[in-house]
PDB file of N, CA and C in Angstrom:
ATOM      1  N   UNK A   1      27.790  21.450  31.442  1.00  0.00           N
ATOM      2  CA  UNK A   1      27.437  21.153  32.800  1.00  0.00           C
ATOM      3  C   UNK A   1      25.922  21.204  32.937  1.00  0.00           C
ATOM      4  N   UNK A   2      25.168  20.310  33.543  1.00  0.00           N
ATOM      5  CA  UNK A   2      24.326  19.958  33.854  1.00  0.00           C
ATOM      6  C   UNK A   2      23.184  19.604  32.288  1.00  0.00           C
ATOM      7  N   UNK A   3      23.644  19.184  31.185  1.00  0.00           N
ATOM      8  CA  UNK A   3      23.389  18.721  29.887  1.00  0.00           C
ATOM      9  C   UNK A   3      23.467  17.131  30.273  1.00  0.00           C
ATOM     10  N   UNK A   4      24.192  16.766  31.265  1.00  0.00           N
ATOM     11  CA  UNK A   4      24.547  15.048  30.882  1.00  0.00           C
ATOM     12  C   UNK A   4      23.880  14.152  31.019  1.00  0.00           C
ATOM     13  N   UNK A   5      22.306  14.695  31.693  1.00  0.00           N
ATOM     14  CA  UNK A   5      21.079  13.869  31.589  1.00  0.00           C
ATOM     15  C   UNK A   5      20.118  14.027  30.750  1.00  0.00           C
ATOM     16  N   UNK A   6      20.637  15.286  29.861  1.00  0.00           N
ATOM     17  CA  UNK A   6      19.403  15.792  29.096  1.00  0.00           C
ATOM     18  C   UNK A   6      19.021  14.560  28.070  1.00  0.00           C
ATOM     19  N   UNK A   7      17.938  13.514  27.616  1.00  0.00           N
ATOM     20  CA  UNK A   7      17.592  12.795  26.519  1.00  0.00           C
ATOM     21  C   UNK A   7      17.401  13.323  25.713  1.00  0.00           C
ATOM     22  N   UNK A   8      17.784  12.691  24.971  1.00  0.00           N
ATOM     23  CA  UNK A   8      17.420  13.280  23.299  1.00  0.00           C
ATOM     24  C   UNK A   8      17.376  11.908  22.590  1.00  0.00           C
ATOM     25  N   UNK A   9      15.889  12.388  21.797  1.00  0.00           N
ATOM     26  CA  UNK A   9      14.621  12.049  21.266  1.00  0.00           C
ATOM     27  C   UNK A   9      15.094  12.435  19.629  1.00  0.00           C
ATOM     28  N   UNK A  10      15.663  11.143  18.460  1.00  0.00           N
ATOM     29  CA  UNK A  10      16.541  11.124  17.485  1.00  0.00           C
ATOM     30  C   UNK A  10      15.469  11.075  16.601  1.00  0.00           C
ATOM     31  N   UNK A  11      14.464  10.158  16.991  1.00  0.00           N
ATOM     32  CA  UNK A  11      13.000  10.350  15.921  1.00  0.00           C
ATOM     33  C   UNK A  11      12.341  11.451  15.821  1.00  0.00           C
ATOM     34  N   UNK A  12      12.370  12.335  16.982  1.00  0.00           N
ATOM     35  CA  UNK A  12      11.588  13.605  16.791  1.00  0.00           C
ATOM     36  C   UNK A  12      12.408  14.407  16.458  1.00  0.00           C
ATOM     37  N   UNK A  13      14.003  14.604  16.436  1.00  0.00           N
ATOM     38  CA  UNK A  13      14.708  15.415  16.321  1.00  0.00           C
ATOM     39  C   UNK A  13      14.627  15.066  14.578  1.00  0.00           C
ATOM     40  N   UNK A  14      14.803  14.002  14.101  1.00  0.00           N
ATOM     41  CA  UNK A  14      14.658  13.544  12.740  1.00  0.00           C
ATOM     42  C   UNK A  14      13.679  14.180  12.189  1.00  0.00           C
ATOM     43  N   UNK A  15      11.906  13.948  12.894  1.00  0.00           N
ATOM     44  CA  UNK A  15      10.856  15.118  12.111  1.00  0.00           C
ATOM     45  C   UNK A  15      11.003  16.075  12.091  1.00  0.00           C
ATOM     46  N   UNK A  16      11.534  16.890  13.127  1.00  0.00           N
ATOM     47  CA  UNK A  16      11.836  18.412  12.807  1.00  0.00           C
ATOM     48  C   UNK A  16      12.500  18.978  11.802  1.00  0.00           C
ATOM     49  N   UNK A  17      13.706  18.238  11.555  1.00  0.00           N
ATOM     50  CA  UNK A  17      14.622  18.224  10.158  1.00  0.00           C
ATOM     51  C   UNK A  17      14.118  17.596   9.038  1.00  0.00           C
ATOM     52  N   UNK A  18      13.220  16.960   9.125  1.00  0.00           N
ATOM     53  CA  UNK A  18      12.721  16.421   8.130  1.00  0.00           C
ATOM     54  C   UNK A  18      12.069  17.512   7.254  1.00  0.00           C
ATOM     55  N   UNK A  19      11.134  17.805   8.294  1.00  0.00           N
ATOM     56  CA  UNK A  19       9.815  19.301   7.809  1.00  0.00           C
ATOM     57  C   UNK A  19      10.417  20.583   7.793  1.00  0.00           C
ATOM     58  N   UNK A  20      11.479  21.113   8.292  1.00  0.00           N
ATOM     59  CA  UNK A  20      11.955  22.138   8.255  1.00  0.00           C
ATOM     60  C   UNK A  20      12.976  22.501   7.238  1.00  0.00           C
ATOM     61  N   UNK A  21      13.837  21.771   7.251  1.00  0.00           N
ATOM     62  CA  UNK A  21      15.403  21.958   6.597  1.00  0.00           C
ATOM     63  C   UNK A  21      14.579  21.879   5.337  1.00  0.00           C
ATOM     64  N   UNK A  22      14.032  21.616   4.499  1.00  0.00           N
ATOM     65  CA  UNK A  22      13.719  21.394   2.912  1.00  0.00           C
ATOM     66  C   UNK A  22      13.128  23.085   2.817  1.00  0.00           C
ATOM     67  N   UNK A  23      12.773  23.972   3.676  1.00  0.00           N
ATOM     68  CA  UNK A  23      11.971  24.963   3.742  1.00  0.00           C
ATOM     69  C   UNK A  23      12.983  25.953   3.922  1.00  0.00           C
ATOM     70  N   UNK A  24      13.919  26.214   5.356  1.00  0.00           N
ATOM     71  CA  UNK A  24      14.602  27.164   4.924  1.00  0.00           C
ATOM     72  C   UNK A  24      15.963  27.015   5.890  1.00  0.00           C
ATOM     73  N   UNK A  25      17.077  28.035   5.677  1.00  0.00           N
ATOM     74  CA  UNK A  25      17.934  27.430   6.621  1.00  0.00           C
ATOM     75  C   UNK A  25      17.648  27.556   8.086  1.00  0.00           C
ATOM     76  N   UNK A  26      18.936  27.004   9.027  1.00  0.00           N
ATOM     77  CA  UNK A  26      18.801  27.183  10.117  1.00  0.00           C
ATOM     78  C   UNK A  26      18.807  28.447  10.737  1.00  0.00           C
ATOM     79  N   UNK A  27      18.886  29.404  10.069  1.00  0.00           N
ATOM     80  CA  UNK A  27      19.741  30.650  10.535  1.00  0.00           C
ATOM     81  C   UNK A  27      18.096  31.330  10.362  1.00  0.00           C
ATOM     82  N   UNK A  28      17.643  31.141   9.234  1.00  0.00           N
ATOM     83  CA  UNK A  28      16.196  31.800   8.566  1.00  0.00           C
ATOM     84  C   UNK A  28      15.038  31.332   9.945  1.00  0.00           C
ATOM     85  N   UNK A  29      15.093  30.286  10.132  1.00  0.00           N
ATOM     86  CA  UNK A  29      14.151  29.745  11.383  1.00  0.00           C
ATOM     87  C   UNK A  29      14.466  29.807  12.457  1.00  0.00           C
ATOM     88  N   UNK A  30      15.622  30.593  12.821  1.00  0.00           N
ATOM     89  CA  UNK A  30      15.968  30.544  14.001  1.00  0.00           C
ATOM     90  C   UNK A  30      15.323  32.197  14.107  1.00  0.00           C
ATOM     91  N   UNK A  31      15.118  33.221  12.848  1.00  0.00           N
ATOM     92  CA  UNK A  31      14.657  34.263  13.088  1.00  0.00           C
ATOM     93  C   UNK A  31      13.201  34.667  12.970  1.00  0.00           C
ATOM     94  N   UNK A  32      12.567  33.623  12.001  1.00  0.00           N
ATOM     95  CA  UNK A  32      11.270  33.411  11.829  1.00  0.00           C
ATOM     96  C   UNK A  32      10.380  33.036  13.371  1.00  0.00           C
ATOM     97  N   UNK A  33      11.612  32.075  14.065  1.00  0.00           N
ATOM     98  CA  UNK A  33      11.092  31.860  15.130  1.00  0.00           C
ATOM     99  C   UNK A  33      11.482  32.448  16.849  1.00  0.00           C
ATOM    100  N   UNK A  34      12.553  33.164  16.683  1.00  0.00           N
ATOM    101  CA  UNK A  34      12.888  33.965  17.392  1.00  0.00           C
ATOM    102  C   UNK A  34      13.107  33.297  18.571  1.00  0.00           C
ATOM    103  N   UNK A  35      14.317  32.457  17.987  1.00  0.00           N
ATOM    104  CA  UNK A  35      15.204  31.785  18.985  1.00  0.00           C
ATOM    105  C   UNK A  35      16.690  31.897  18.107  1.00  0.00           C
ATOM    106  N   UNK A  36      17.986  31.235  18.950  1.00  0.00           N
ATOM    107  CA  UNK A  36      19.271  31.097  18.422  1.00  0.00           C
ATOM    108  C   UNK A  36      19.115  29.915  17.005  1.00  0.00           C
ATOM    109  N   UNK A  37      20.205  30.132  16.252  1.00  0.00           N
ATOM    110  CA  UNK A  37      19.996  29.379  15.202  1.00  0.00           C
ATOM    111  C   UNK A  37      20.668  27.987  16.208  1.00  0.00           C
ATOM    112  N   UNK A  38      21.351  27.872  17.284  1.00  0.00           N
ATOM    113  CA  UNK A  38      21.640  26.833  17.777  1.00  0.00           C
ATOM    114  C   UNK A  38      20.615  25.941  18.791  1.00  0.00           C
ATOM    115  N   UNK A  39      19.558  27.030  18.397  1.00  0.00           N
ATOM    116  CA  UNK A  39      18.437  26.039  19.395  1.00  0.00           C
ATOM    117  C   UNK A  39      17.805  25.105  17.961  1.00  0.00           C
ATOM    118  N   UNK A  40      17.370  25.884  17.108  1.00  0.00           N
ATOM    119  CA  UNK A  40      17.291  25.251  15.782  1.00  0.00           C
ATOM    120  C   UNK A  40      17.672  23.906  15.914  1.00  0.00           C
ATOM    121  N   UNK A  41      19.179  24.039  15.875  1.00  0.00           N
ATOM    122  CA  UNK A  41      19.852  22.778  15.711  1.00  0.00           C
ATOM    123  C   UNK A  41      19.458  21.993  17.176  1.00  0.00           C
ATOM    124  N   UNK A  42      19.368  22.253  17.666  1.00  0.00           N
ATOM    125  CA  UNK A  42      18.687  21.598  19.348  1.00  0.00           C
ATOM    126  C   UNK A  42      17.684  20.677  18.443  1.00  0.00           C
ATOM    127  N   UNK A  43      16.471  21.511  17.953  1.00  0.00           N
ATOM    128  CA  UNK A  43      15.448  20.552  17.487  1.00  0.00           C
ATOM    129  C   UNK A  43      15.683  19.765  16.628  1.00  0.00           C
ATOM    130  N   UNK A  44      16.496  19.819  15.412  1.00  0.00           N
ATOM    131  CA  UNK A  44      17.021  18.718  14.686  1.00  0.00           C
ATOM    132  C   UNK A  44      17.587  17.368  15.304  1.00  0.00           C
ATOM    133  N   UNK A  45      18.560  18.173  16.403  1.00  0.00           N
ATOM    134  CA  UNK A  45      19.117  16.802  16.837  1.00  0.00           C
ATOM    135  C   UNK A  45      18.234  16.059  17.870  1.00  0.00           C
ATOM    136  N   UNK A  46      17.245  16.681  18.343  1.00  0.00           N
ATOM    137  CA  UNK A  46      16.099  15.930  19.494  1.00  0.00           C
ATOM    138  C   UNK A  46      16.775  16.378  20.715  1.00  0.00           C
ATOM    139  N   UNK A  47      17.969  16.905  20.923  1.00  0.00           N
ATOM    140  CA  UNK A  47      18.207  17.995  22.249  1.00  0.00           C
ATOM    141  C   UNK A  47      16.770  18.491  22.630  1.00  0.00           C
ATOM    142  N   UNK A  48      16.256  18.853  21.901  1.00  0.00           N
ATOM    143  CA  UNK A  48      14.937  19.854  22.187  1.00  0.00           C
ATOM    144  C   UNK A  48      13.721  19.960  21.552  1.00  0.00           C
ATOM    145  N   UNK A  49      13.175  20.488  22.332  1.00  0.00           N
ATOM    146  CA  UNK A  49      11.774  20.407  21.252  1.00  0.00           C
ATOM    147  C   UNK A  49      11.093  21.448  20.940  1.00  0.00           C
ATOM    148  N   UNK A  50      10.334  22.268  20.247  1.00  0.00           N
ATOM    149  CA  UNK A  50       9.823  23.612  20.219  1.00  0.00           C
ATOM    150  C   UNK A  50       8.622  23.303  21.011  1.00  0.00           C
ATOM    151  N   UNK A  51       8.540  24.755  21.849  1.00  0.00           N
ATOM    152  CA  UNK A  51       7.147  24.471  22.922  1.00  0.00           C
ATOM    153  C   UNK A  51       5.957  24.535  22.077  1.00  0.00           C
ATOM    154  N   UNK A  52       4.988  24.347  22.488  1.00  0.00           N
ATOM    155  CA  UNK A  52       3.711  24.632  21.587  1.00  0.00           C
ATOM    156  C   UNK A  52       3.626  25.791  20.764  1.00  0.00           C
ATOM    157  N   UNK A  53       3.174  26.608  21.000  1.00  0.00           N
ATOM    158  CA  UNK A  53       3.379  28.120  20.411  1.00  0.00           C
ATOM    159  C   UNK A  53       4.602  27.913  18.845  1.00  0.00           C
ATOM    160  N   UNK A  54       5.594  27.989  19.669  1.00  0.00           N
ATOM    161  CA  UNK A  54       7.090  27.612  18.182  1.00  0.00           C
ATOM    162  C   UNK A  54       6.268  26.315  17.114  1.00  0.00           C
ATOM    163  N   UNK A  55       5.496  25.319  17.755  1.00  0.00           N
ATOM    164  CA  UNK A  55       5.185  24.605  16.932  1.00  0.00           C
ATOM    165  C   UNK A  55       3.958  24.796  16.058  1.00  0.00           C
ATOM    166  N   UNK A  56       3.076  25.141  16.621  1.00  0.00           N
ATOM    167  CA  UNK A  56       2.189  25.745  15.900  1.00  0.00           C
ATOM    168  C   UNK A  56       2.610  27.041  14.509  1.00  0.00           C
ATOM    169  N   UNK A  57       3.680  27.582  15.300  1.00  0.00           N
ATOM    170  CA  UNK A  57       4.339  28.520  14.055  1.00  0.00           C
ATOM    171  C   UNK A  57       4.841  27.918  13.229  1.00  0.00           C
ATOM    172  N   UNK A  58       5.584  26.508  13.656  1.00  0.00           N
ATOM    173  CA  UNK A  58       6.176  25.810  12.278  1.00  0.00           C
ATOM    174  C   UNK A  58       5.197  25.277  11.812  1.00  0.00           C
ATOM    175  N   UNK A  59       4.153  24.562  11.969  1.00  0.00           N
ATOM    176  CA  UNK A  59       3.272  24.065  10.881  1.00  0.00           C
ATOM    177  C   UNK A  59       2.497  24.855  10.012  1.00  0.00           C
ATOM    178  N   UNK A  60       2.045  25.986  10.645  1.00  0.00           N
ATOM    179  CA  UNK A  60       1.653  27.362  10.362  1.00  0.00           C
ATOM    180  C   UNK A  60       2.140  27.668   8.701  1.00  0.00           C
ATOM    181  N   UNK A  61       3.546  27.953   8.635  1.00  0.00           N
ATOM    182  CA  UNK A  61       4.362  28.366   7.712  1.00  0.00           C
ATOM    183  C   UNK A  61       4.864  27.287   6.698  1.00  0.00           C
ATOM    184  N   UNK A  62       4.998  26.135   7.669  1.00  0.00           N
ATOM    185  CA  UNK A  62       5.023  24.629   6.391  1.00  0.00           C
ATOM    186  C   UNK A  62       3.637  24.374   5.818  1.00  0.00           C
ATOM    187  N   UNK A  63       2.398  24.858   6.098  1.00  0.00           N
ATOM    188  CA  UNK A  63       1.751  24.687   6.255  1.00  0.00           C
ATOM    189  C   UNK A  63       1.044  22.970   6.018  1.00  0.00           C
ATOM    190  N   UNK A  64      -0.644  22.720   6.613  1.00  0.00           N
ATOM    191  CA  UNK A  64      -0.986  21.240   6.374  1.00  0.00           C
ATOM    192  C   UNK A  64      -0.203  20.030   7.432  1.00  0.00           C
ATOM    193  N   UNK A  65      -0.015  20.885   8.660  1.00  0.00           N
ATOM    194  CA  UNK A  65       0.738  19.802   9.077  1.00  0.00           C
ATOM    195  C   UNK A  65      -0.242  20.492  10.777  1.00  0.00           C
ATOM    196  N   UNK A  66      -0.216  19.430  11.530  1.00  0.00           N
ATOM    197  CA  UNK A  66      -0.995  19.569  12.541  1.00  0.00           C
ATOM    198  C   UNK A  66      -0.454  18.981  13.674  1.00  0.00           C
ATOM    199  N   UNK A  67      -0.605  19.088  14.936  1.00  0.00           N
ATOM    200  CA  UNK A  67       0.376  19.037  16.458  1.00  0.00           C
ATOM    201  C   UNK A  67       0.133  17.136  16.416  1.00  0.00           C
ATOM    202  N   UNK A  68      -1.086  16.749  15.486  1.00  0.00           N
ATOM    203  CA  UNK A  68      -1.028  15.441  15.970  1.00  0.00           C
ATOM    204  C   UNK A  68      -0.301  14.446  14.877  1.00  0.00           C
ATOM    205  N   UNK A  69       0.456  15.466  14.058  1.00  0.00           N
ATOM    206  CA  UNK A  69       1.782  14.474  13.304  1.00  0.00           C
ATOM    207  C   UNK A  69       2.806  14.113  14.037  1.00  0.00           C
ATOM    208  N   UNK A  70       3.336  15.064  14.769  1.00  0.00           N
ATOM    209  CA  UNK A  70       4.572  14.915  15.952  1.00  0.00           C
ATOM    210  C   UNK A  70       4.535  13.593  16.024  1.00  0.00           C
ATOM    211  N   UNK A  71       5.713  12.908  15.392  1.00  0.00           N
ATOM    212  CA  UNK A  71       5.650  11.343  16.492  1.00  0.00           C
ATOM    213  C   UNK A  71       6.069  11.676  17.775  1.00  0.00           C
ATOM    214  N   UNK A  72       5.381  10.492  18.497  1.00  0.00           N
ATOM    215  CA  UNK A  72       5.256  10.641  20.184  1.00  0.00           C
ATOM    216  C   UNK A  72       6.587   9.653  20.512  1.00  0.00           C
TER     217      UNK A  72
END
């Protein structure tokens, strides 16, 4: 309930899984980043996006990757 307008964004949900999943599981980044491992999966599928802060931590730790790779 109240999900049925949410967009979701399959290219960005695609980079997130792209850069993440090769690194560690969902369960590992969901604690690294101190959210549910089902928000995790939020960002894979483009449900969601990590706010700034979460993102900066993921490039942080992938390291070499910078806020202006995000495709827009």
């Amino acid at each position: 309930m109240g999900n049925e307008n949410r967009k979701i964004d399959r290219k960005r949900g695609s980079f997130y899984r792209s850069i993440m999943e090769p690194k560690f599981s969902q369960e590992k980044w969901a604690e690294l980043l101190n959210v549910s491992a089902r928000t995790v999966g939020y960002y894979y599928s483009g449900e969601r996006e990590p706010g700034f802060w979460r993102q900066m931590m993921i490039f942080q730790i992938i390291g070499g990757l910078k806020a202006e790779d995000i495709p827009s």
